[in-house]
C-alpha atoms as a PDB file:
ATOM      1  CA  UNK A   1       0.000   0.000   0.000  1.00  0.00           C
ATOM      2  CA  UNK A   2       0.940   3.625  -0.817  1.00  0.00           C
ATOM      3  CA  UNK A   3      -0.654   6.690  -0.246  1.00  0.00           C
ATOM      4  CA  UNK A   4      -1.068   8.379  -4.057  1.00  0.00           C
ATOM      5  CA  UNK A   5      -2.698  11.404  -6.077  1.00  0.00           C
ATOM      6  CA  UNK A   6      -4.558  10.438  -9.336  1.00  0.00           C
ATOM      7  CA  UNK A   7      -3.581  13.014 -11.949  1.00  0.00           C
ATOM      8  CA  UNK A   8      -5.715  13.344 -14.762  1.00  0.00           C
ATOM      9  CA  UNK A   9      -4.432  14.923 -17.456  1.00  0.00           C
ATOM     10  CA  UNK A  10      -5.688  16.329 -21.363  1.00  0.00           C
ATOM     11  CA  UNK A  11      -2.488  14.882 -23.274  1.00  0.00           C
ATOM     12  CA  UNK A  12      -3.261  17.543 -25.485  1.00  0.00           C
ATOM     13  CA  UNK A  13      -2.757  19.961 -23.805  1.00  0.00           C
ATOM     14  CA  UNK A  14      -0.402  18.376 -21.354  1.00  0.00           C
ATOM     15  CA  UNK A  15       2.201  16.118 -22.576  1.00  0.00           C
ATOM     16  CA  UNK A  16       3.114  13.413 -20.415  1.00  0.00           C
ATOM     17  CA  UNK A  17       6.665  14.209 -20.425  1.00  0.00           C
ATOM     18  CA  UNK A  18       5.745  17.607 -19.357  1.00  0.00           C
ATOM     19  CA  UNK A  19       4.037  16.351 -16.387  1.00  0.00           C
ATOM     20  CA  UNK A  20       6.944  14.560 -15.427  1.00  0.00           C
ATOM     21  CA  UNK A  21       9.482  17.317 -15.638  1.00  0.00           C
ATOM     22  CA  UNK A  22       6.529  19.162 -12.923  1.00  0.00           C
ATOM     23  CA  UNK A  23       6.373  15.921 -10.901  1.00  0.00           C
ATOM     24  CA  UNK A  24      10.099  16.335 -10.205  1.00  0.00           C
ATOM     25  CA  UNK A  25       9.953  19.914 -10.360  1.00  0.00           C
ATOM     26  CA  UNK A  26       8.239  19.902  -7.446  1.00  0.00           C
ATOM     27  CA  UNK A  27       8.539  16.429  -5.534  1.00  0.00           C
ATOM     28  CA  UNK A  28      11.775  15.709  -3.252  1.00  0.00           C
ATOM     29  CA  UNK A  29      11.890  12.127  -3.185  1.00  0.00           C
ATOM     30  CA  UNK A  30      13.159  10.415  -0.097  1.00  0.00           C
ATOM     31  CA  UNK A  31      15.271   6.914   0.840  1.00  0.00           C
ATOM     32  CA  UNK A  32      12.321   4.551   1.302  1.00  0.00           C
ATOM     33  CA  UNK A  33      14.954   3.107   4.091  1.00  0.00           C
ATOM     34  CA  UNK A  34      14.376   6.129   5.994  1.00  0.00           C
ATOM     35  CA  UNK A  35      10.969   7.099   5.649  1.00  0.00           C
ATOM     36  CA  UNK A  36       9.055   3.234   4.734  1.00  0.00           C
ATOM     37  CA  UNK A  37       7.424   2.036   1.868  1.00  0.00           C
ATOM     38  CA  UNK A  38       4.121   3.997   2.312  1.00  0.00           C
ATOM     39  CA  UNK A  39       5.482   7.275   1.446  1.00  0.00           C
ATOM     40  CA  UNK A  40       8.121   5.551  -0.830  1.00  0.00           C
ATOM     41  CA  UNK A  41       8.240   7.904  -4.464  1.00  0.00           C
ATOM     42  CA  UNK A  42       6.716   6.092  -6.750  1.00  0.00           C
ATOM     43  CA  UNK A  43       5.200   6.600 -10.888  1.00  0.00           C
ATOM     44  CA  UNK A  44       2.513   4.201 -11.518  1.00  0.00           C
ATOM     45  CA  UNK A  45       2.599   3.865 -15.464  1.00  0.00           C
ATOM     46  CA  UNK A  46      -0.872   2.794 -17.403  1.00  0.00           C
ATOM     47  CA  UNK A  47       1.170   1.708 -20.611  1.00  0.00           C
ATOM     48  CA  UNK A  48       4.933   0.521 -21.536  1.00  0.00           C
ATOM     49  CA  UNK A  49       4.955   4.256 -22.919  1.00  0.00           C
ATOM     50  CA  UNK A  50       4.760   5.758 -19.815  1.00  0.00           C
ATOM     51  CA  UNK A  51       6.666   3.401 -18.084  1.00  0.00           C
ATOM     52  CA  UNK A  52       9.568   3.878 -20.840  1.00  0.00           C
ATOM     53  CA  UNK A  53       9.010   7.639 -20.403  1.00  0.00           C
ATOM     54  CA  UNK A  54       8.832   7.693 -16.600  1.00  0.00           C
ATOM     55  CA  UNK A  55      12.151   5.884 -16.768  1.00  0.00           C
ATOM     56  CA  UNK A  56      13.729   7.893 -19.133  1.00  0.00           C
ATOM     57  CA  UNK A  57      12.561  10.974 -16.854  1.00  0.00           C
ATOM     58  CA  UNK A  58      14.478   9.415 -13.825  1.00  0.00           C
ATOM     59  CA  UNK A  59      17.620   8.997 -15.284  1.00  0.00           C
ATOM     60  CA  UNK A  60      17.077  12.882 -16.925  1.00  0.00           C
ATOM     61  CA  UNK A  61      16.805  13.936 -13.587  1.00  0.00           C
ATOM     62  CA  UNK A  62      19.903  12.235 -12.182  1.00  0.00           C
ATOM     63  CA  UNK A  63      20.275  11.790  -8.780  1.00  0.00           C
ATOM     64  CA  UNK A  64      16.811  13.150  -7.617  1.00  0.00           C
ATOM     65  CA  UNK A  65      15.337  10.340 -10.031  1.00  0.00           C
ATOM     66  CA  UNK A  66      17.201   7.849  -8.147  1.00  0.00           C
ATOM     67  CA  UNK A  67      15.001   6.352  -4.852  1.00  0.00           C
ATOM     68  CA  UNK A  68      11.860   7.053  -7.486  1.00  0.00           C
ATOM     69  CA  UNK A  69      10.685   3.552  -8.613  1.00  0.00           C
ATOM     70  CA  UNK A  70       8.173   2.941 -11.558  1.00  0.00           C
ATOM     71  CA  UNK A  71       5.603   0.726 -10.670  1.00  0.00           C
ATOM     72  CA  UNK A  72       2.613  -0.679 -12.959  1.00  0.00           C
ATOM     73  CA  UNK A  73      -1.028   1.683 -12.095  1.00  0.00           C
ATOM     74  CA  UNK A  74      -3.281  -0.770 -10.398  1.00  0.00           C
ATOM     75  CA  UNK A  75      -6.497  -0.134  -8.752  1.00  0.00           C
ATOM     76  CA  UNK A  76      -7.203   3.138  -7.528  1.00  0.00           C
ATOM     77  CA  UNK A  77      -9.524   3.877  -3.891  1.00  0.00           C
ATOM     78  CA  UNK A  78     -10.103   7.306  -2.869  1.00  0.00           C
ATOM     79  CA  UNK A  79      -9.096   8.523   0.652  1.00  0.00           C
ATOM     80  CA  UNK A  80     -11.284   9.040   3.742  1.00  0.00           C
ATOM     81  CA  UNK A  81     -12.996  12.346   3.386  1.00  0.00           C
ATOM     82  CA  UNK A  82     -11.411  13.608   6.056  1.00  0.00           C
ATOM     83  CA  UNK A  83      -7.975  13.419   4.128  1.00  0.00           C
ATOM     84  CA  UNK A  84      -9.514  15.365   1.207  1.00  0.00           C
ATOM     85  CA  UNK A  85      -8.560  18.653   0.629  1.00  0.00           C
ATOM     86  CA  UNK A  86      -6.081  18.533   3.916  1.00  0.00           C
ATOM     87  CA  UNK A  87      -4.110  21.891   3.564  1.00  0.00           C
ATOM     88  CA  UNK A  88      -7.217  23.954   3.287  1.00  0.00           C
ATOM     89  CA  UNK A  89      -8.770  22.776   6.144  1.00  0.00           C
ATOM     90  CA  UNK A  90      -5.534  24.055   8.603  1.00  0.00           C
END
């Protein structure tokens, strides 16, 4: 298990490269050895495309790329409503 965001995106408007080059943009990945598998950095690719893409992202991005793991999209269930929308409610 992992907690995850569903993006959906227009891919034309929004290449899926260039939603890659904002996921690391703005993500800091950390050392699954220090912070556990649950908030491990993970892509979770529909299609060999993406996956090839995702990976070809990571190694782009050097050593920020390097504790983020690709992992095949599997079923997606929404958080507790209480976990939606989180920063606004502070």
């Amino acid at each position: 298990d992992a907690e995850t965001i569903r993006i959906r995106f227009d891919d034309e408007k929004l290449s899926y490269a260039d939603l890659l080059d904002m996921f690391f943009s703005f993500h800091t990945p950390e050392n699954p050895a220090w912070c556990g598998t649950q908030y491990r950095s993970a892509i979770f690719a529909f299609s060999q495309e993406q996956r090839d893409l995702a990976e070809q992202s990571i190694k782009a991005w050097g050593a920020l790329g390097r504790f983020v793991a690709v992992e095949d999209a599997s079923d997606f269930y929404r958080a507790e409503e209480y976990h939606q929308k989180y920063l606004q409610k502070w």
